[in-house]
Protein backbone atom coordinates (compact mmCIF):
# COMPACT_ATOMS: atom_id res chain seq x y z
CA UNK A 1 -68.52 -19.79 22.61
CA UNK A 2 -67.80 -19.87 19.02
CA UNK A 3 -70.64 -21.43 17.38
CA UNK A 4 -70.01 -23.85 14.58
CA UNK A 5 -71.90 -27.21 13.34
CA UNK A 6 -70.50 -30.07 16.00
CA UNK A 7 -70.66 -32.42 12.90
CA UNK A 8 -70.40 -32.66 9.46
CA UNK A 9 -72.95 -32.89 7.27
CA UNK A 10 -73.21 -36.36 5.94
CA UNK A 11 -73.18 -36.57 1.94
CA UNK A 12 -71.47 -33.30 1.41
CA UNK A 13 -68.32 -32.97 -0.86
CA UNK A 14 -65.19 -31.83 0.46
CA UNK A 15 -64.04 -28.14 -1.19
CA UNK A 16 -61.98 -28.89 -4.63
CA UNK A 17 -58.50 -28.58 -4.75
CA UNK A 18 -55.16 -30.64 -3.23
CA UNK A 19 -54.57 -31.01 0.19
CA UNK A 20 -51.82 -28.45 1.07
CA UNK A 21 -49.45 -28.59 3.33
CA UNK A 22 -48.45 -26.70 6.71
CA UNK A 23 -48.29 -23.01 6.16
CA UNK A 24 -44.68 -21.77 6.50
CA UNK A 25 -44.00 -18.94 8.85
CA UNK A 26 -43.04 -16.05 6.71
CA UNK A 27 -45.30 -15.90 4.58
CA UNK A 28 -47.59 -12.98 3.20
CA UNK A 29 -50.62 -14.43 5.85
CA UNK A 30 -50.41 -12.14 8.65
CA UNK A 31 -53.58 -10.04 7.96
CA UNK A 32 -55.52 -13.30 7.07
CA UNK A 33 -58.73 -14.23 8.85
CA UNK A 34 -57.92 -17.94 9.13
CA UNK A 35 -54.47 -17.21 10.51
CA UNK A 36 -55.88 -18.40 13.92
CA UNK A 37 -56.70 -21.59 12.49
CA UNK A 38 -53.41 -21.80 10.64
CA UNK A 39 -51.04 -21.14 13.37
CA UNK A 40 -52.98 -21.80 16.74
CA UNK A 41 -50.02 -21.92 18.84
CA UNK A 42 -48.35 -18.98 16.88
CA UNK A 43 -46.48 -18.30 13.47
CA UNK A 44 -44.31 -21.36 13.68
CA UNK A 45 -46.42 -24.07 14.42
CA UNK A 46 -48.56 -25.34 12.07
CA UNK A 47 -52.24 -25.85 12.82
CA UNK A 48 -53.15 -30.03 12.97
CA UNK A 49 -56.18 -29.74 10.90
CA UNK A 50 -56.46 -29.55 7.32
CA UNK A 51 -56.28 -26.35 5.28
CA UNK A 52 -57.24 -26.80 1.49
CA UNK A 53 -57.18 -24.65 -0.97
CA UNK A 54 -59.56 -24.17 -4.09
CA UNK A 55 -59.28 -22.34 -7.21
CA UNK A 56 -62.35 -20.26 -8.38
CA UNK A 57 -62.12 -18.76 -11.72
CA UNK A 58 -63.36 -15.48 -13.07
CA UNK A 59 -67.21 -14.55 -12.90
CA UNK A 60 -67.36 -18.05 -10.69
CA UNK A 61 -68.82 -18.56 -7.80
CA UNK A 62 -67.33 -19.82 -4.49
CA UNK A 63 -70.85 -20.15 -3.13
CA UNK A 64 -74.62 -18.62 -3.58
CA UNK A 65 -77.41 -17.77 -1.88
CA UNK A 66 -79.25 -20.56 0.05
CA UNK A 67 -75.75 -22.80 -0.26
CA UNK A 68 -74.99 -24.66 3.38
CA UNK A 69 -72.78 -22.67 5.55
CA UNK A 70 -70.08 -25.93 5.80
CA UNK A 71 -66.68 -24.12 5.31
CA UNK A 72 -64.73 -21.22 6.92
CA UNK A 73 -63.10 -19.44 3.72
CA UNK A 74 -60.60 -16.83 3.01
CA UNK A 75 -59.41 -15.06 -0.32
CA UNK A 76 -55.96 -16.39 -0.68
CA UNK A 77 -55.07 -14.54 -4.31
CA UNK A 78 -57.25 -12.65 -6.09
CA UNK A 79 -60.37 -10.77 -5.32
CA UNK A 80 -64.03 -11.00 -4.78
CA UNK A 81 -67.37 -9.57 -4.77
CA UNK A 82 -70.78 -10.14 -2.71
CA UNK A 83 -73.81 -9.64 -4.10
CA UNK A 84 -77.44 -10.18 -3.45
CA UNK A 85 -79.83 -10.45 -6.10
CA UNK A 86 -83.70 -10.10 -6.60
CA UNK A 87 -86.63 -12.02 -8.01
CA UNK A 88 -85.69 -10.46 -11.64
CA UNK A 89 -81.95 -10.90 -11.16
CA UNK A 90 -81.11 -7.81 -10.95
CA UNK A 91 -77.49 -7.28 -8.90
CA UNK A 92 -76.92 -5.62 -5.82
CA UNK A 93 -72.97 -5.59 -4.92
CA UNK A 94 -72.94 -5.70 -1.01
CA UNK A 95 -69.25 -6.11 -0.45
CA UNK A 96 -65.82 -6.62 -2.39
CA UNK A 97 -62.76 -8.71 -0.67
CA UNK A 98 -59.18 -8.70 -1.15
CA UNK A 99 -56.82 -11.39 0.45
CA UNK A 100 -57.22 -12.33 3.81
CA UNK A 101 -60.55 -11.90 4.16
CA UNK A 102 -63.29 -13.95 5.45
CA UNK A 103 -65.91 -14.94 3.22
CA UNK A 104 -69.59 -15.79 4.02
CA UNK A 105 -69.62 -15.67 7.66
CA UNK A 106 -73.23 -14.52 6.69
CA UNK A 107 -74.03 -18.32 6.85
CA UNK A 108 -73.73 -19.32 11.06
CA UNK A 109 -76.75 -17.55 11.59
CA UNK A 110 -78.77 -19.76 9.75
CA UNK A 111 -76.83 -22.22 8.60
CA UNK A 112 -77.08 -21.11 4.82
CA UNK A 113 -75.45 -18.69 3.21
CA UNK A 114 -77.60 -15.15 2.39
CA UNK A 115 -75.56 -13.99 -0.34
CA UNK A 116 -73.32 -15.04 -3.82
CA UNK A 117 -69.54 -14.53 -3.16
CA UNK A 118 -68.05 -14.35 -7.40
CA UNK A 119 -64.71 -14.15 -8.02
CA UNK A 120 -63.43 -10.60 -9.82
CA UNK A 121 -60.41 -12.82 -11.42
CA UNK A 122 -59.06 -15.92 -11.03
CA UNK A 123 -58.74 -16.66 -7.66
CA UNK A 124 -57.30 -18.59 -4.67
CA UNK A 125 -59.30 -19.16 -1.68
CA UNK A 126 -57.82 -21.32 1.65
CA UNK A 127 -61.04 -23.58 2.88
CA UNK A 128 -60.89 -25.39 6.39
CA UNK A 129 -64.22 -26.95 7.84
CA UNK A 130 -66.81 -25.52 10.02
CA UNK A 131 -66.41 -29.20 12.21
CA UNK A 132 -62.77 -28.70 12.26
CA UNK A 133 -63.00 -24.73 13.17
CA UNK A 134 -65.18 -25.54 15.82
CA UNK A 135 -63.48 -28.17 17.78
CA UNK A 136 -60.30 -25.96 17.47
CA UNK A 137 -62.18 -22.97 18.87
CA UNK A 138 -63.60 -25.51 21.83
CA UNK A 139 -60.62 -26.54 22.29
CA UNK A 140 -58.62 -23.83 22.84
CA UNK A 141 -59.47 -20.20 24.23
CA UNK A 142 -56.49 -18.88 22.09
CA UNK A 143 -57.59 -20.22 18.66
CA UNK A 144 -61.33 -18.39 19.80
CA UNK A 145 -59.91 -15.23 20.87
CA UNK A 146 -58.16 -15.15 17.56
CA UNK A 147 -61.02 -16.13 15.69
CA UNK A 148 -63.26 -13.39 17.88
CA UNK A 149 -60.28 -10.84 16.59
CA UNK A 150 -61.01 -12.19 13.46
CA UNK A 151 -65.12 -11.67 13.00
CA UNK A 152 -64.60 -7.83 14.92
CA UNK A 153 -62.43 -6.69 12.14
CA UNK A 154 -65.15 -8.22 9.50
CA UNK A 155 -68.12 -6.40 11.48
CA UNK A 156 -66.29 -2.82 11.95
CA UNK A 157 -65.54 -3.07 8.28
CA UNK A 158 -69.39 -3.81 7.55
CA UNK A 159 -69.88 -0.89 9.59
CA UNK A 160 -67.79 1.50 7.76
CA UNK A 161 -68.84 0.52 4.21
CA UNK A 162 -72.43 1.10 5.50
CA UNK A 163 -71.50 4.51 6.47
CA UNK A 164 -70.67 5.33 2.67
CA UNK A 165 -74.55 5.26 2.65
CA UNK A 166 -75.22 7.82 5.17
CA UNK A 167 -77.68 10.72 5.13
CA UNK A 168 -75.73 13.41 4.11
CA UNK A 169 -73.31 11.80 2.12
CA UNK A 170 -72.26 13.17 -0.78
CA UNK A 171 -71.51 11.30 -4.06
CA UNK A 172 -68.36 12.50 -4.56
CA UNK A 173 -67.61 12.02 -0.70
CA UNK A 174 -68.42 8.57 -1.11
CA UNK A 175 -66.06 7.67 -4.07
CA UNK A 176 -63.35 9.19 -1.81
CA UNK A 177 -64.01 7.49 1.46
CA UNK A 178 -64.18 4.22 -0.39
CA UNK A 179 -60.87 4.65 -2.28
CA UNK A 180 -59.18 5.83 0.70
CA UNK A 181 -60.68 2.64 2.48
CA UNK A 182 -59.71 0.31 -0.28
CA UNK A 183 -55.83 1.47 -0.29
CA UNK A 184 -56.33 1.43 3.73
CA UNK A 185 -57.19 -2.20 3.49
CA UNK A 186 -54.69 -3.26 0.71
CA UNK A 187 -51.90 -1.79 2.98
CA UNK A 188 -52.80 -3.73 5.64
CA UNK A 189 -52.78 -6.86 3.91
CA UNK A 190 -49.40 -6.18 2.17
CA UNK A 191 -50.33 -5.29 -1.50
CA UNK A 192 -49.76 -2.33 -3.61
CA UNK A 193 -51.99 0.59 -2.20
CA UNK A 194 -50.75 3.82 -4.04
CA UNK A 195 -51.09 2.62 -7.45
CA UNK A 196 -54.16 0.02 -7.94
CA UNK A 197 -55.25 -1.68 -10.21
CA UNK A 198 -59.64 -1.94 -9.13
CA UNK A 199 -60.54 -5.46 -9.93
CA UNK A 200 -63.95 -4.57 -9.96
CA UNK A 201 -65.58 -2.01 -12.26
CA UNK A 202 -67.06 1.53 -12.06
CA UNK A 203 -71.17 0.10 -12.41
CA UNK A 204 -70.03 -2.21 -9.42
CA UNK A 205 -68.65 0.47 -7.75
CA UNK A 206 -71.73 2.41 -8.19
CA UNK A 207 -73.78 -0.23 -6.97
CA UNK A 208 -72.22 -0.75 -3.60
CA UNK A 209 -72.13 3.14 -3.38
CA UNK A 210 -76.08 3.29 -4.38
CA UNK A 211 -74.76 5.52 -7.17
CA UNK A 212 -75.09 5.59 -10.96
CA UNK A 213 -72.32 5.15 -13.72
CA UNK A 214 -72.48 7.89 -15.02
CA UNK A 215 -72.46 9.76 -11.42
CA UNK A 216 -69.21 7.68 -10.45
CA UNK A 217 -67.24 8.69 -13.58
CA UNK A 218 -68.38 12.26 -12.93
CA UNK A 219 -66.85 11.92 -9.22
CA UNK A 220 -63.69 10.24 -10.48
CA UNK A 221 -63.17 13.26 -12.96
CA UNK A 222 -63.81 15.19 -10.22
CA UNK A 223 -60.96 14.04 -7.71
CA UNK A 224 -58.41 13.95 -10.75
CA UNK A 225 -59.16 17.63 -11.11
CA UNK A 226 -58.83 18.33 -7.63
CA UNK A 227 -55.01 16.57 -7.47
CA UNK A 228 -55.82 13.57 -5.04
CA UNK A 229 -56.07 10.73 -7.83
CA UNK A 230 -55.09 10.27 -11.18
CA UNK A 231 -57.01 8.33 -13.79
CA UNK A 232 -56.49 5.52 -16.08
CA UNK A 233 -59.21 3.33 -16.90
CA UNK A 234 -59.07 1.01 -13.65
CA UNK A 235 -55.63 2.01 -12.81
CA UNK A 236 -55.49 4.42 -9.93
CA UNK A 237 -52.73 6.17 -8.66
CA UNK A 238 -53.15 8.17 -5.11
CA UNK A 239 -51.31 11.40 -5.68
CA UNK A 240 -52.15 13.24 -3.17
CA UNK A 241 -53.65 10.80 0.21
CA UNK A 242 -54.03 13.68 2.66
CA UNK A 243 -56.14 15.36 -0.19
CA UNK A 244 -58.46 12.45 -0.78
CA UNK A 245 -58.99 11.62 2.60
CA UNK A 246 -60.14 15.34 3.01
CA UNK A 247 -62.49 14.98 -0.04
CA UNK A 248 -63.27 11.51 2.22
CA UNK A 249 -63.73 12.99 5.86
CA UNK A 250 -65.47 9.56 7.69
CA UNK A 251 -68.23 11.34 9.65
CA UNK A 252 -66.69 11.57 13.22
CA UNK A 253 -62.94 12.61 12.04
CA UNK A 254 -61.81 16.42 11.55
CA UNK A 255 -62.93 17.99 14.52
């Protein structure tokens, strides 16, 4: 059973931003996490709980560490980054999200949420409520497959990020899987994936990667010599795909 809070928590505000109204089928939502909740009795039919959506500016955050899990969110525009951060504030980047993703689903095991989710640019995220996802998911055994579907792609894309940390992984091998993973994941959610534009930057990069800056810029110099990318500031053209994902090889694929 999908567990969520079976009430809501007295005395806490409701997510900023205007109502909105019933998603219309068509639209760009189709790789979205929340697209169970949305359209529960498929692409045409609205859901009959409310779906609100709240603006979160640049270097905001949507939520930080220790906040209530109350909310089931997902990046409607823009992008984000999770981080973690130590007694001396120092930043560890632990994920970054493009639309349609889920955001702090970190927070039903305990009820609070373990990490900071801050927006890379000004953002959109669509915000329905933990109460309201529940009793949907109890409700119905389609709306909790969906939402099942939903928390397996989030997990097996946990589990391939942590793989860029693998014994044996190269640095440069590491750059490479996690471009080729980034385009993979803008194509599926319908953006531009052979020319991007990286809303995050290179230290950030390095710090989900467990590598330095100065080690990333050597790799991305590296793979624009070799033909698979090519390089302009945070604009990054793919070239050459069956190149990079060679440079990239996930452990497991090539024979």
């Amino acid at each position: 059973m999908f567990d969520m809070p079976t009430q809501p928590h007295a005395g806490e505000p409701a997510p900023a931003g205007e109502p909105v109204p019933p998603l219309e089928a068509g639209r760009p939502c189709a790789a979205c996490g929340l697209l169970p909740l949305c359209f529960p009795h498929g692409r045409g039919v609205p859901a009959p709980i409310a779906i609100r959506h709240q603006r979160v500016a640049k270097g905001d955050s949507l939520f930080r560490r220790g906040d209530s899990f109350l909310h089931v969110q997902a990046v409607k525009t823009g992008y984000f980054k999770t981080v973690i951060s130590d007694r001396l504030g120092t930043e560890q980047v632990i994920g970054f999200h493009l639309p349609g993703d889920l955001l702090g689903l970190d927070g039903m095991l305990h009820g609070q949420h373990g990490c900071d989710a801050i927006a890379l640019e000004d953002a959109e995220v669509c915000v329905a409520s933990c109460f309201d996802a529940g009793e949907m998911c109890r409700q119905s055994a389609q709306v909790q497959e969906g939402f099942w579907r939903s928390f397996a792609q989030v997990l097996t894309g946990h589990e391939r990020r942590a793989l860029l940390l693998g014994q044996g992984v190269q640095a440069q091998q590491r750059l490479a899987m996690f471009l080729e993973d980034w385009s993979r994941r803008l194509r599926a959610a319908g953006l531009p994936h052979q020319e991007i534009v990286l809303p995050m930057t290179r230290q950030e990069i390095g710090s989900l990667l467990g590598l330095a800056l100065e080690t990333i810029s050597r790799c991305f110099a590296k793979l624009e010599s070799k033909g698979a990318i090519e390089v302009r500031q945070r604009s990054i053209r793919i070239v050459d795909a069956k190149l990079l994902a060679g440079a990239g090889l996930w452990p497991g694929e090539g024979g």
